[in-house]
C-alpha atoms as a PDB file:
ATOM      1  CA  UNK A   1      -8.329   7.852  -5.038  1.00  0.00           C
ATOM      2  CA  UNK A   2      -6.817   9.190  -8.285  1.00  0.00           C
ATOM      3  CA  UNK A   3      -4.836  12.733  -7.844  1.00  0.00           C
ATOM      4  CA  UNK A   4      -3.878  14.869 -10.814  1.00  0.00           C
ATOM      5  CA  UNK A   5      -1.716  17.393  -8.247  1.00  0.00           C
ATOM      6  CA  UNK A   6       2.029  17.694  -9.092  1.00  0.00           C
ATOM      7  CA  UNK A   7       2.562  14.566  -6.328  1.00  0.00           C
ATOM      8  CA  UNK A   8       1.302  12.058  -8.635  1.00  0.00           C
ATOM      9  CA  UNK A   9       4.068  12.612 -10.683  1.00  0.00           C
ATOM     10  CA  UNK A  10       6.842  12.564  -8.393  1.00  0.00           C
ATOM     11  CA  UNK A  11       8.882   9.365  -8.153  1.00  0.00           C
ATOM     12  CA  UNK A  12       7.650   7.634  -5.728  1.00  0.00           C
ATOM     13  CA  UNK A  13       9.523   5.106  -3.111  1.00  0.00           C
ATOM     14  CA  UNK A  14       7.544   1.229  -2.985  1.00  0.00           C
ATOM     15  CA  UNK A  15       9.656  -0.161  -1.247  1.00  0.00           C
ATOM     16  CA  UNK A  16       7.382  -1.614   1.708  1.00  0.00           C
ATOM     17  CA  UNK A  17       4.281  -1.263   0.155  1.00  0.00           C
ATOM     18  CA  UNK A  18       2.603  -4.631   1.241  1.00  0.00           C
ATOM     19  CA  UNK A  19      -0.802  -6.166   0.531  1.00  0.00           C
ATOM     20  CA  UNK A  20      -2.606  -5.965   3.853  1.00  0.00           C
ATOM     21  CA  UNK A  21      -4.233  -8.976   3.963  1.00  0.00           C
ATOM     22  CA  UNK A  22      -1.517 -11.565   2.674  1.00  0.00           C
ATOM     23  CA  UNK A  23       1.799  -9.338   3.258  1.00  0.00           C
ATOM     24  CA  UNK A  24       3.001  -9.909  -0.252  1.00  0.00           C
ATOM     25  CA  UNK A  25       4.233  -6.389  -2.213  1.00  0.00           C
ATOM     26  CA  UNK A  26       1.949  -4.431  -4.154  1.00  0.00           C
ATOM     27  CA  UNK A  27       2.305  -4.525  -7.760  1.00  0.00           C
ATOM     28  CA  UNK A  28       3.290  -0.888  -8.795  1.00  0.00           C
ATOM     29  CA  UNK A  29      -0.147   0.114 -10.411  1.00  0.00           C
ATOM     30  CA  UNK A  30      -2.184  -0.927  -7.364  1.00  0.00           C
ATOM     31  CA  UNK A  31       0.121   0.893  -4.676  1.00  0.00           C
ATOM     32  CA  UNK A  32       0.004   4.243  -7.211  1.00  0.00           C
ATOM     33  CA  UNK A  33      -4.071   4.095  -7.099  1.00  0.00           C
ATOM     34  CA  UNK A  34      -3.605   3.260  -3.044  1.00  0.00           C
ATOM     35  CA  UNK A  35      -4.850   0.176  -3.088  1.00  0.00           C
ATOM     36  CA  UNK A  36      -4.726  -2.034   0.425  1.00  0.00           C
ATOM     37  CA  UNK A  37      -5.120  -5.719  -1.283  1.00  0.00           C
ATOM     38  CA  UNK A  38      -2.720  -7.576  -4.039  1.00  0.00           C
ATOM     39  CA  UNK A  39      -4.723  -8.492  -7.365  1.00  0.00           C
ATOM     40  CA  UNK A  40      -4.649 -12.493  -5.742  1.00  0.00           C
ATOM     41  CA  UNK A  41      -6.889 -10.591  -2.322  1.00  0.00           C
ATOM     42  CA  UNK A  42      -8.595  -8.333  -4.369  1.00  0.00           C
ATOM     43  CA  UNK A  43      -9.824 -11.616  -6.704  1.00  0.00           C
ATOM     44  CA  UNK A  44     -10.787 -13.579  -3.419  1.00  0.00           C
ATOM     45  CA  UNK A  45     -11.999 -10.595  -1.404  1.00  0.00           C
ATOM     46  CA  UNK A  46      -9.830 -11.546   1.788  1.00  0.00           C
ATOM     47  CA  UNK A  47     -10.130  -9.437   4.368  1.00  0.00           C
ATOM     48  CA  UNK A  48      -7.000  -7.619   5.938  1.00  0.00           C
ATOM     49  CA  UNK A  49      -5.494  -9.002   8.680  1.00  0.00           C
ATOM     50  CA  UNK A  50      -5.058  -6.799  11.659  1.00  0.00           C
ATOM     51  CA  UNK A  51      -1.320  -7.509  12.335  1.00  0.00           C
ATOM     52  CA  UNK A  52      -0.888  -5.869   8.939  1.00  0.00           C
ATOM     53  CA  UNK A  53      -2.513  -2.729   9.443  1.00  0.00           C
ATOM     54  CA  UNK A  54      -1.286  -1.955  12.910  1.00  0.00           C
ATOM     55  CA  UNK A  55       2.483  -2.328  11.591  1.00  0.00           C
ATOM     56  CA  UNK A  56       1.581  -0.777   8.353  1.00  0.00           C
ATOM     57  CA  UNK A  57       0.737   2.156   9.996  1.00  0.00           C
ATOM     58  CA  UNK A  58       3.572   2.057  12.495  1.00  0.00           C
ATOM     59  CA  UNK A  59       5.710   2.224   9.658  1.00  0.00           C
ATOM     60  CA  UNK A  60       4.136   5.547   8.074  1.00  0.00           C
ATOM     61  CA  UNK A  61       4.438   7.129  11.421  1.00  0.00           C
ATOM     62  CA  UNK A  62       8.300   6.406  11.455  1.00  0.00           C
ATOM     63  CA  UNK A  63      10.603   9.272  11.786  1.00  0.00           C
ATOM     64  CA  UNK A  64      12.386  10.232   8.157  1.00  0.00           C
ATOM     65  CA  UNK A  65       9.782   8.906   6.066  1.00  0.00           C
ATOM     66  CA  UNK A  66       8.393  11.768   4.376  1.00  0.00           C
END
């Protein structure tokens, strides 16, 4: 979802932002406009892959992240 708030302007860390479906990164405009899939998922609709999630979440629960 697309936010015009002062936060969408900050400079903002991708560094682990991973396609959860393959595990490859994120190109830069897909992790800004929070997207879960990599352009090659996205094209091929694959679904996400469980293992994915559960650590990608894991890692945004992390102490010192935010």
């Amino acid at each position: 979802m697309a936010s015009w708030d002062e936060a969408a302007d900050a400079d903002v860390k991708l560094v682990g932002l991973r396609c959860l479906a393959c595990g490859r990164r994120l190109h830069e405009a897909l992790a800004l406009v929070g997207s879960l899939r990599c352009l090659d998922c996205r094209e091929s609709n694959a679904a996400l892959q469980k293992t994915l999630s559960v650590s990608a979440a894991a890692s945004e629960q992390a102490p010192g992240l935010r």
